[in-house]
Protein backbone atom coordinates (compact mmCIF):
# COMPACT_ATOMS: atom_id res chain seq x y z
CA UNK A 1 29.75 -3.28 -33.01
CA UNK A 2 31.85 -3.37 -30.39
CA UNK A 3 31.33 0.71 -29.92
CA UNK A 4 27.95 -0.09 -29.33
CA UNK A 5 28.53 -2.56 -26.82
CA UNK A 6 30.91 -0.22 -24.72
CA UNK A 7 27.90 2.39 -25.12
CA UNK A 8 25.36 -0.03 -23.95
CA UNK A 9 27.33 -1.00 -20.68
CA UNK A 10 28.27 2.20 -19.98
CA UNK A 11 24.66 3.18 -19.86
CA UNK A 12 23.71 0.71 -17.97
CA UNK A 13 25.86 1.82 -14.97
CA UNK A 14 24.51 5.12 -15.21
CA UNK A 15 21.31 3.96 -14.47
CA UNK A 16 21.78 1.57 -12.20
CA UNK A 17 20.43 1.63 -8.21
CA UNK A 18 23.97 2.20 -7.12
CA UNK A 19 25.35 4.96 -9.62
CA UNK A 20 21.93 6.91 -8.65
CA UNK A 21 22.85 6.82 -4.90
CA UNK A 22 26.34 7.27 -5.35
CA UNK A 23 25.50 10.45 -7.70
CA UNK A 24 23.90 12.14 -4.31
CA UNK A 25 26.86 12.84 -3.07
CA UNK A 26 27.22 15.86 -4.72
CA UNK A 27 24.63 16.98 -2.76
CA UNK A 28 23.84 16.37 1.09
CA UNK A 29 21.80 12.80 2.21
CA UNK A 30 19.38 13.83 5.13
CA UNK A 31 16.71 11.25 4.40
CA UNK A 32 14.87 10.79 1.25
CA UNK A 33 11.85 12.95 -0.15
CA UNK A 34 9.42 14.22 -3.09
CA UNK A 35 11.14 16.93 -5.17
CA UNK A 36 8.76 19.70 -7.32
CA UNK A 37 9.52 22.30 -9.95
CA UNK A 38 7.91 25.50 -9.64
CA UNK A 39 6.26 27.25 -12.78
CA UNK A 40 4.78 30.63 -12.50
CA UNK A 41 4.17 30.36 -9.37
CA UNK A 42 2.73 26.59 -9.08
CA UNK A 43 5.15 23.24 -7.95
CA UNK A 44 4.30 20.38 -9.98
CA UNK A 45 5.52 17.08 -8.45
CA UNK A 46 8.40 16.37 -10.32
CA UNK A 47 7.58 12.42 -10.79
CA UNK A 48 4.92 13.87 -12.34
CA UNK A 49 6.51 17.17 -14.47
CA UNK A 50 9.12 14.44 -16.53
CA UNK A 51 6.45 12.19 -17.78
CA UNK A 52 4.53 15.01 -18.79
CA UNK A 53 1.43 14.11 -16.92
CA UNK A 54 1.68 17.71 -15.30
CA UNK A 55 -1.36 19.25 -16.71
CA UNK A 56 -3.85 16.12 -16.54
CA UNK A 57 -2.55 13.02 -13.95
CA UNK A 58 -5.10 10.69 -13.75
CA UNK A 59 -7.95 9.93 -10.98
CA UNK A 60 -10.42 7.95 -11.27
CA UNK A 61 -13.88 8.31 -9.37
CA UNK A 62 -14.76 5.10 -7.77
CA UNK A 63 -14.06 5.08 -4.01
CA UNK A 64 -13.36 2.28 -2.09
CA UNK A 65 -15.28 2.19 1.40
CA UNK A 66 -12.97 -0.22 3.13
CA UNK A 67 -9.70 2.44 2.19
CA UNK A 68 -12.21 5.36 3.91
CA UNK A 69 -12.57 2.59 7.05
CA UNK A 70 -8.58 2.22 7.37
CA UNK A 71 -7.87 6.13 6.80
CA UNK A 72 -7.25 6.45 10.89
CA UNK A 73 -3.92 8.06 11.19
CA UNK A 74 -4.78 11.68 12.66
CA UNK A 75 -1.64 13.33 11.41
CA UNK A 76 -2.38 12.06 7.71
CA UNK A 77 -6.08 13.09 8.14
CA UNK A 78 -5.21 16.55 8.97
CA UNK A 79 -2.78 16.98 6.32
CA UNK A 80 -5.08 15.90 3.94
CA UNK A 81 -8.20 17.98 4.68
CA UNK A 82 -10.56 18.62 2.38
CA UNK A 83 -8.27 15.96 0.06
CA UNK A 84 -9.31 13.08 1.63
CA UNK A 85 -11.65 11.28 -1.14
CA UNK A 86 -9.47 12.25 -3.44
CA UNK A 87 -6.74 10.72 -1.82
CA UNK A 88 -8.91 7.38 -1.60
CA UNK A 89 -10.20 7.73 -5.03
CA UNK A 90 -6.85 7.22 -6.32
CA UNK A 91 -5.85 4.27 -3.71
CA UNK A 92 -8.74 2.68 -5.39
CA UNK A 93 -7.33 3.14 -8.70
CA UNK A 94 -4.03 1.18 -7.22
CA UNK A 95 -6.57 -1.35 -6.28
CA UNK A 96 -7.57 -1.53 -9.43
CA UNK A 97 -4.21 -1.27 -11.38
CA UNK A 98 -2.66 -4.18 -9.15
CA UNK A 99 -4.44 -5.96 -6.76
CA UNK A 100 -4.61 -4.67 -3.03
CA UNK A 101 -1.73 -2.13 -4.00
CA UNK A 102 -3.56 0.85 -2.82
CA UNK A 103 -4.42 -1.08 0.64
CA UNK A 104 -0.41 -2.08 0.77
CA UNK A 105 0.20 2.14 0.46
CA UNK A 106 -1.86 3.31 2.73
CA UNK A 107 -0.57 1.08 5.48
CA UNK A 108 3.22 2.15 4.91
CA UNK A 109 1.50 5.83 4.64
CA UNK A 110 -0.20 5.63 7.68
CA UNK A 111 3.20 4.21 9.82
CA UNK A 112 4.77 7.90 9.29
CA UNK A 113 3.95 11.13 11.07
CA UNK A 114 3.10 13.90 8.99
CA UNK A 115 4.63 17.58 9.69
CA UNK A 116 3.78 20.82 7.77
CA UNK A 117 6.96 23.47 8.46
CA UNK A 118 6.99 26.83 8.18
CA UNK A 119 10.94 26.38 7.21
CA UNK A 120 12.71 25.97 4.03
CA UNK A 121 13.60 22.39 3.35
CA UNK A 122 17.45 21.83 2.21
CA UNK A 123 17.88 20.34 -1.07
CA UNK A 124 17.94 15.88 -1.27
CA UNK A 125 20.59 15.53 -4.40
CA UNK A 126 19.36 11.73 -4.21
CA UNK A 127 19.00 12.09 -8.88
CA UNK A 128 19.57 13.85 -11.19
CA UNK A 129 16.76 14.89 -13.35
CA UNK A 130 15.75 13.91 -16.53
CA UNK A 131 14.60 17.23 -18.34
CA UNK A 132 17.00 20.46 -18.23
CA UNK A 133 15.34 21.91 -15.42
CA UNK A 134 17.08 25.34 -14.41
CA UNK A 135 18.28 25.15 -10.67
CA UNK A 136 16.02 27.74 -8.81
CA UNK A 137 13.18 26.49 -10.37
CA UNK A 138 13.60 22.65 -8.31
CA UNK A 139 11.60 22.57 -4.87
CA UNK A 140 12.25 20.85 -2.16
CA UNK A 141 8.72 19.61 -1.34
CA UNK A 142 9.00 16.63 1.71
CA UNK A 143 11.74 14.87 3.60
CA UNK A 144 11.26 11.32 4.96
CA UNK A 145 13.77 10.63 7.37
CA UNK A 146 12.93 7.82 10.05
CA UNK A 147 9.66 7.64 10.77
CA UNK A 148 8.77 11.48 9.83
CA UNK A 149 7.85 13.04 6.78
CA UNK A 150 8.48 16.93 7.25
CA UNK A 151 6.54 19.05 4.31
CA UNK A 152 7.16 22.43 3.03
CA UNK A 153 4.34 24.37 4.04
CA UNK A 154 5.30 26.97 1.17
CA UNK A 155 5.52 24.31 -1.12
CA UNK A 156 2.32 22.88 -0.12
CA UNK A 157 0.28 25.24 -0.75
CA UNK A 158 1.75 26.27 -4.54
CA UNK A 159 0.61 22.78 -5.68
CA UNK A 160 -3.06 21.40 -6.66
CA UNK A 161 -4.76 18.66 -4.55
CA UNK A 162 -3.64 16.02 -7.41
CA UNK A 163 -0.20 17.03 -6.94
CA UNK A 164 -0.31 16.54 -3.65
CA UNK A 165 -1.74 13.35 -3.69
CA UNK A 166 0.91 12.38 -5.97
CA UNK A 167 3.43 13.64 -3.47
CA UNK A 168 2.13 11.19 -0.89
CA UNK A 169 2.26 8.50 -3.02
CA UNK A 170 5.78 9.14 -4.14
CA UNK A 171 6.40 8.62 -0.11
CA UNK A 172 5.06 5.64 0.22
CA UNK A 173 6.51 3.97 -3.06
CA UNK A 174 9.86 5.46 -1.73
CA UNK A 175 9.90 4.07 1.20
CA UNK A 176 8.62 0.41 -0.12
CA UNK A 177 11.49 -0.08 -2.44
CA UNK A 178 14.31 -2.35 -2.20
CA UNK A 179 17.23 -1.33 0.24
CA UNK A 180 20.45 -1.86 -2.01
CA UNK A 181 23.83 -2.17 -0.22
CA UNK A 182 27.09 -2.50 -1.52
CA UNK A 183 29.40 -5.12 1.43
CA UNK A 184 32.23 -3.85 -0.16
CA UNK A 185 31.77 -0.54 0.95
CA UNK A 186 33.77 0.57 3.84
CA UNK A 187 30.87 3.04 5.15
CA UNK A 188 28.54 0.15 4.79
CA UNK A 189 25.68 2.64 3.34
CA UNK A 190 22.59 1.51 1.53
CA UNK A 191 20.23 2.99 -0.17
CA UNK A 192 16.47 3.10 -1.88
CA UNK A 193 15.81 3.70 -5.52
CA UNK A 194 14.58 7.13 -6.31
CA UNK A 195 14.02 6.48 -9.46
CA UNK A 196 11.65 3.38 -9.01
CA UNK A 197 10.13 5.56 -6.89
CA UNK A 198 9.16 8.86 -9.53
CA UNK A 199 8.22 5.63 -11.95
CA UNK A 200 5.63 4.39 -9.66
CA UNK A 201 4.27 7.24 -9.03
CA UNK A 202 3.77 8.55 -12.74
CA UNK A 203 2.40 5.39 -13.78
CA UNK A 204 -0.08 5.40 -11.26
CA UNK A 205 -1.44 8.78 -12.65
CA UNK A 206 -1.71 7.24 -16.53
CA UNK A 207 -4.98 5.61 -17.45
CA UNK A 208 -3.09 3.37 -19.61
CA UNK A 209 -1.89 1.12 -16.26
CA UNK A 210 -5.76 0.71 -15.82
CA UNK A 211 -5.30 -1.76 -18.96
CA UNK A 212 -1.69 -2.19 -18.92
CA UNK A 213 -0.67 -2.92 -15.26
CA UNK A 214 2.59 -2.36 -14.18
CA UNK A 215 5.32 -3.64 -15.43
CA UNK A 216 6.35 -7.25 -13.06
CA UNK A 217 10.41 -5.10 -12.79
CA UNK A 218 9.08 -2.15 -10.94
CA UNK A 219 6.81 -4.51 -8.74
CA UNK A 220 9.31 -6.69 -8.26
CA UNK A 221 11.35 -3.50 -6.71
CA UNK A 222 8.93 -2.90 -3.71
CA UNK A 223 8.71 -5.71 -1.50
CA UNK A 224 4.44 -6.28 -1.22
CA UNK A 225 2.98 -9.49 0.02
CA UNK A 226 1.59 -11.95 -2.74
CA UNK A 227 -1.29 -13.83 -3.44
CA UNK A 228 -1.34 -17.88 -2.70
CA UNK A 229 -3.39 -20.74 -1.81
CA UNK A 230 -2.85 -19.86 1.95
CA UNK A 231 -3.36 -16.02 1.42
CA UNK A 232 -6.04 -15.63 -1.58
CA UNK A 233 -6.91 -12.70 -0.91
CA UNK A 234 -10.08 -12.78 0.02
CA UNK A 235 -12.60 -11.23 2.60
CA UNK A 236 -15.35 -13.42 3.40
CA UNK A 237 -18.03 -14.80 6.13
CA UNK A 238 -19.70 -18.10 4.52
CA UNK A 239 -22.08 -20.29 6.32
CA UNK A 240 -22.55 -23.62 4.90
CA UNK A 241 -25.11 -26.11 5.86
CA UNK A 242 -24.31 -29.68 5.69
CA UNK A 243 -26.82 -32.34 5.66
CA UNK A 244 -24.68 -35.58 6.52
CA UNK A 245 -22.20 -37.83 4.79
CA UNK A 246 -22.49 -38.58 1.33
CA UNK A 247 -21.04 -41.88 -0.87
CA UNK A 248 -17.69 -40.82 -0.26
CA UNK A 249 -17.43 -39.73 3.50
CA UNK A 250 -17.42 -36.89 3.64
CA UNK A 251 -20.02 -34.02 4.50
CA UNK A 252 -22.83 -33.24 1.63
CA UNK A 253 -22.82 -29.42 0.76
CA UNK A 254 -26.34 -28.66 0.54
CA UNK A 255 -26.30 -24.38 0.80
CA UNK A 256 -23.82 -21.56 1.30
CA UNK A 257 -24.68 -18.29 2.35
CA UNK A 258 -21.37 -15.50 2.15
CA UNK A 259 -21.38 -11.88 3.02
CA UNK A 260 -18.29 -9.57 3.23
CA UNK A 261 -16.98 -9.30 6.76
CA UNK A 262 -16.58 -5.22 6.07
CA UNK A 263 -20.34 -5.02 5.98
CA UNK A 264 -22.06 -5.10 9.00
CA UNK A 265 -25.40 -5.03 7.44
CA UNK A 266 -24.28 -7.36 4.82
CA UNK A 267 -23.31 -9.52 7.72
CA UNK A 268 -26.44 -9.27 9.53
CA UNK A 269 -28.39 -9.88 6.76
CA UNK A 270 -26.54 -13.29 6.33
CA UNK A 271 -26.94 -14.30 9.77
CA UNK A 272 -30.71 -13.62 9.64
CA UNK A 273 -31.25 -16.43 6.51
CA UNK A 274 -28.84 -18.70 8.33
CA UNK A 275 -30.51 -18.53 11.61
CA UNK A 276 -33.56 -18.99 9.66
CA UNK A 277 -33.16 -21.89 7.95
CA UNK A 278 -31.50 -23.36 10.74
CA UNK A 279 -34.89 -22.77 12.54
CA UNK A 280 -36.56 -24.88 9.98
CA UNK A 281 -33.85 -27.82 9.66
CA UNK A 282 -32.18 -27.84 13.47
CA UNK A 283 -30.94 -31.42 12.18
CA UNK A 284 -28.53 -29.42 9.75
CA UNK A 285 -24.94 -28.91 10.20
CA UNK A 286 -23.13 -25.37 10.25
CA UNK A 287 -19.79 -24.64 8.98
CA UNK A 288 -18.54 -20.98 9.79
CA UNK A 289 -15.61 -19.67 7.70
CA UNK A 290 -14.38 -16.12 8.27
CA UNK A 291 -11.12 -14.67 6.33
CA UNK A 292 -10.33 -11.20 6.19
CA UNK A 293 -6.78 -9.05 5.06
CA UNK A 294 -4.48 -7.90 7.73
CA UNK A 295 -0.90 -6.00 7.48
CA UNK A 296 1.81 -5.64 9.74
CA UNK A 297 4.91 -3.35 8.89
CA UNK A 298 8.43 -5.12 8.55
CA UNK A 299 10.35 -2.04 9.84
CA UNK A 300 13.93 -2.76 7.85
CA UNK A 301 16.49 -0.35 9.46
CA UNK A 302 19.68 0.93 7.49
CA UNK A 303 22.99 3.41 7.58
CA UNK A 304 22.63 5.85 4.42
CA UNK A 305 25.49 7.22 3.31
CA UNK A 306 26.17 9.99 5.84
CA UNK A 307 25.77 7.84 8.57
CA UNK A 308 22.65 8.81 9.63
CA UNK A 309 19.44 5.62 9.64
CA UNK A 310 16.74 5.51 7.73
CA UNK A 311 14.13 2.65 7.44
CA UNK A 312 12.13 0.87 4.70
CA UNK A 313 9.20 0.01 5.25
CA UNK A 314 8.15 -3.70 3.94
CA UNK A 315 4.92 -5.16 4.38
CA UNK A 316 3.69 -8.30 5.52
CA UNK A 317 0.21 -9.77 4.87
CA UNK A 318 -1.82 -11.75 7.44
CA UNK A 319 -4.97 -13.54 6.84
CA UNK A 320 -6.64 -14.09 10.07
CA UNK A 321 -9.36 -17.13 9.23
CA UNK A 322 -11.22 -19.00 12.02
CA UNK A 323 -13.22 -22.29 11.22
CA UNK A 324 -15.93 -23.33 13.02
CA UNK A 325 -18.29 -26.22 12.80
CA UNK A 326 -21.40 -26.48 14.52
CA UNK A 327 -20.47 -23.06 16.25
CA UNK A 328 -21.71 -23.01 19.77
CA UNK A 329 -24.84 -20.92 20.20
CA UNK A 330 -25.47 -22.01 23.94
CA UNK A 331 -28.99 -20.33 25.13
CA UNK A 332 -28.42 -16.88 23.28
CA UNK A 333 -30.70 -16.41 20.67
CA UNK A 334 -29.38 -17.40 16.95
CA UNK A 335 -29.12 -14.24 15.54
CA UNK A 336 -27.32 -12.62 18.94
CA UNK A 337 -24.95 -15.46 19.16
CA UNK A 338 -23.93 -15.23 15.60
CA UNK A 339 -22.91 -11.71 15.68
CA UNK A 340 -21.30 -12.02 19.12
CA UNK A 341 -19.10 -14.86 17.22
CA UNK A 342 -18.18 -12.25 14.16
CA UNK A 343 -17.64 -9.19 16.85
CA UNK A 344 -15.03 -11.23 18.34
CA UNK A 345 -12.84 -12.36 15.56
CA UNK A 346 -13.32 -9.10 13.49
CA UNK A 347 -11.52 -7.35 16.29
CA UNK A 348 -9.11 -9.59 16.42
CA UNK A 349 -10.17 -11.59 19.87
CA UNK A 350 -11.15 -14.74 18.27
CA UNK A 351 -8.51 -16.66 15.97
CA UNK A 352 -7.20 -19.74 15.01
CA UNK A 353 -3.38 -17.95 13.98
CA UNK A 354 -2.92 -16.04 10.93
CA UNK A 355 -1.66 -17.56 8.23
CA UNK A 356 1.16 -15.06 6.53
CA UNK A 357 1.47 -14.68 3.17
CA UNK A 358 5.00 -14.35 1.99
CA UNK A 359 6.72 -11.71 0.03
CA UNK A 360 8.13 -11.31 -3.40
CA UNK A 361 11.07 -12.77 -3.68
């Protein structure tokens, strides 16, 4: 019994954040990146490779067309090429999987610059792997150090567009985990989880997390924003007509008209039946609610272990929601005043302070 015990713990410091940093030393630390293994003559992501989703990693085919509205960074665009829906098709799947977690990537994606390089990349010792993969056949694919990530351009091209989708996504789960650090330390280094990292990513290419989710410990290791009565996650424009007080005080609902604030002709449509019916009951009073999603980047700066900085980056969400009542239409038409109203707060001009959503703990 007590054998097994001794066996258990000692396990349990192999695998824990701070042996798997600590085993890098081996190697050199010059940032963190995506690591592939090459088999005649094609790199499969190695995230990918050890869960033996090689052959067949998941994508689904819906395609979110808010994620193609935020796809703006040029350097990502170009990189991606021809990739590009399939790139949002699997977002959506993180969408899917666990809610907004595709929207959460693509913002930490898109806060990198993205460089293809003729040159050989040197070798990131920052795990070891799990399968007994002979030495020349492990590829150094990308290196995120700061706020680059530097790709192979020889590696790049020996892998398939799912692979390389995966290889962006391992990036941005990378750089979303936890920053460990050990005060005891003289150098004062910290350090990400690579291997949190490789499990994200390979769980977000099994169909089985469509039903599943995943698992509360690996979300728990990337710092996302959560969902709460002040940020519920929704995007909406609702109009609601009031016709006066009722028995207890307070305003009598009497119609609500909603449209999502993505949608300009959704939106439009909306503001035609409201400026309709407020044609045939001007006695009627108008409530305007509009809540949409925002994201800013927490930049969270640390020494790795050869003295050199790299940053996590940590998201936090805003919800940027404006109330009006009785909105102010002054001698514009309805319909023209309306929309003027929802141009204004959808870029951001009109607001009554965002309300931010906090982060798991």
């Amino acid at each position: 019994m007590r054998s097994i015990q001794v066996l258990t713990l000692i396990l349990s410091f192999l695998t824990s954040p701070f042996t798997l940093a600590s085993s890098s030393g081996a190697g050199h630390f010059v940032g963190n990146g995506g690591e592939g293994v090459l088999v005649d003559q094609q790199i499969f992501l190695r995230d990918l490779y050890e869960s033996g989703l090689s052959q067949n990693p998941w994508i689904g085919k819906d395609l979110s067309p808010e994620l193609k509205l935020d796809l703006n960074r040029p350097s990502l665009i170009r990189l991606l090429g021809d990739h590009q829906d399939l790139f949002l098709r699997k977002l959506t799947d993180l969408n899917q999987i666990s809610p907004h977690l595709g929207r959460y990537l693509l913002e930490v994606l898109q806060s990198y610059d993205w460089v293809l390089l003729p040159e050989k990349l040197g070798r990131i010792n920052d795990d070891h792997p799990i399968l007994d993969i002979p030495d020349e056949q492990r590829i150094q694919i990308a290196n995120r150090l700061s706020h680059t990530v530097r790709i192979s351009i020889s590696a790049w091209e020996k892998m398939n567009p799912s692979h390389r989708v995966a290889l962006l996504l391992h990036e941005g789960f990378y750089s979303m985990t936890r920053v460990y650090c050990d005060p005891e330390l003289k150098t004062e280094s910290c350090w990400q989880s690579p291997r949190t990292a490789k499990d994200l990513t390979a769980r977000s290419f099994s169909k089985d997390s469509l039903e599943t989710g995943l698992p509360y410990k690996l979300l728990f290791e990337i710092l996302v924003p959560i969902e709460n009565q002040y940020c519920p996650g929704t995007q909406e424009i609702r109009f609601t007509f009031f016709k006066g007080f009722n028995k207890t005080g307070a305003f009598e609902a009497l119609e609500k008209i909603s449209a999502s604030p993505r949608s300009k002709e959704a939106v439009s449509q909306a503001i035609s039946q409201v400026c309709l019916m407020k044609e045939r009951n001007p006695n009627l009073h108008l409530q305007l609610d509009m809540t949409r999603l925002g994201f800013r980047i927490d930049k969270w700066s640390y020494k790795a272990s050869t003295g050199t900085f790299q940053w996590a980056a940590h998201l936090i969400s805003q919800s940027p929601s404006v109330t009006l009542f009785n909105p102010k239409i002054g001698s514009l038409p309805c319909e023209q005043a309306l929309l003027q109203i929802y141009r204004r707060w959808f870029s951001g001009e009109l607001q009554t302070g965002p309300s931010v959503c906090q982060m798991r703990p």
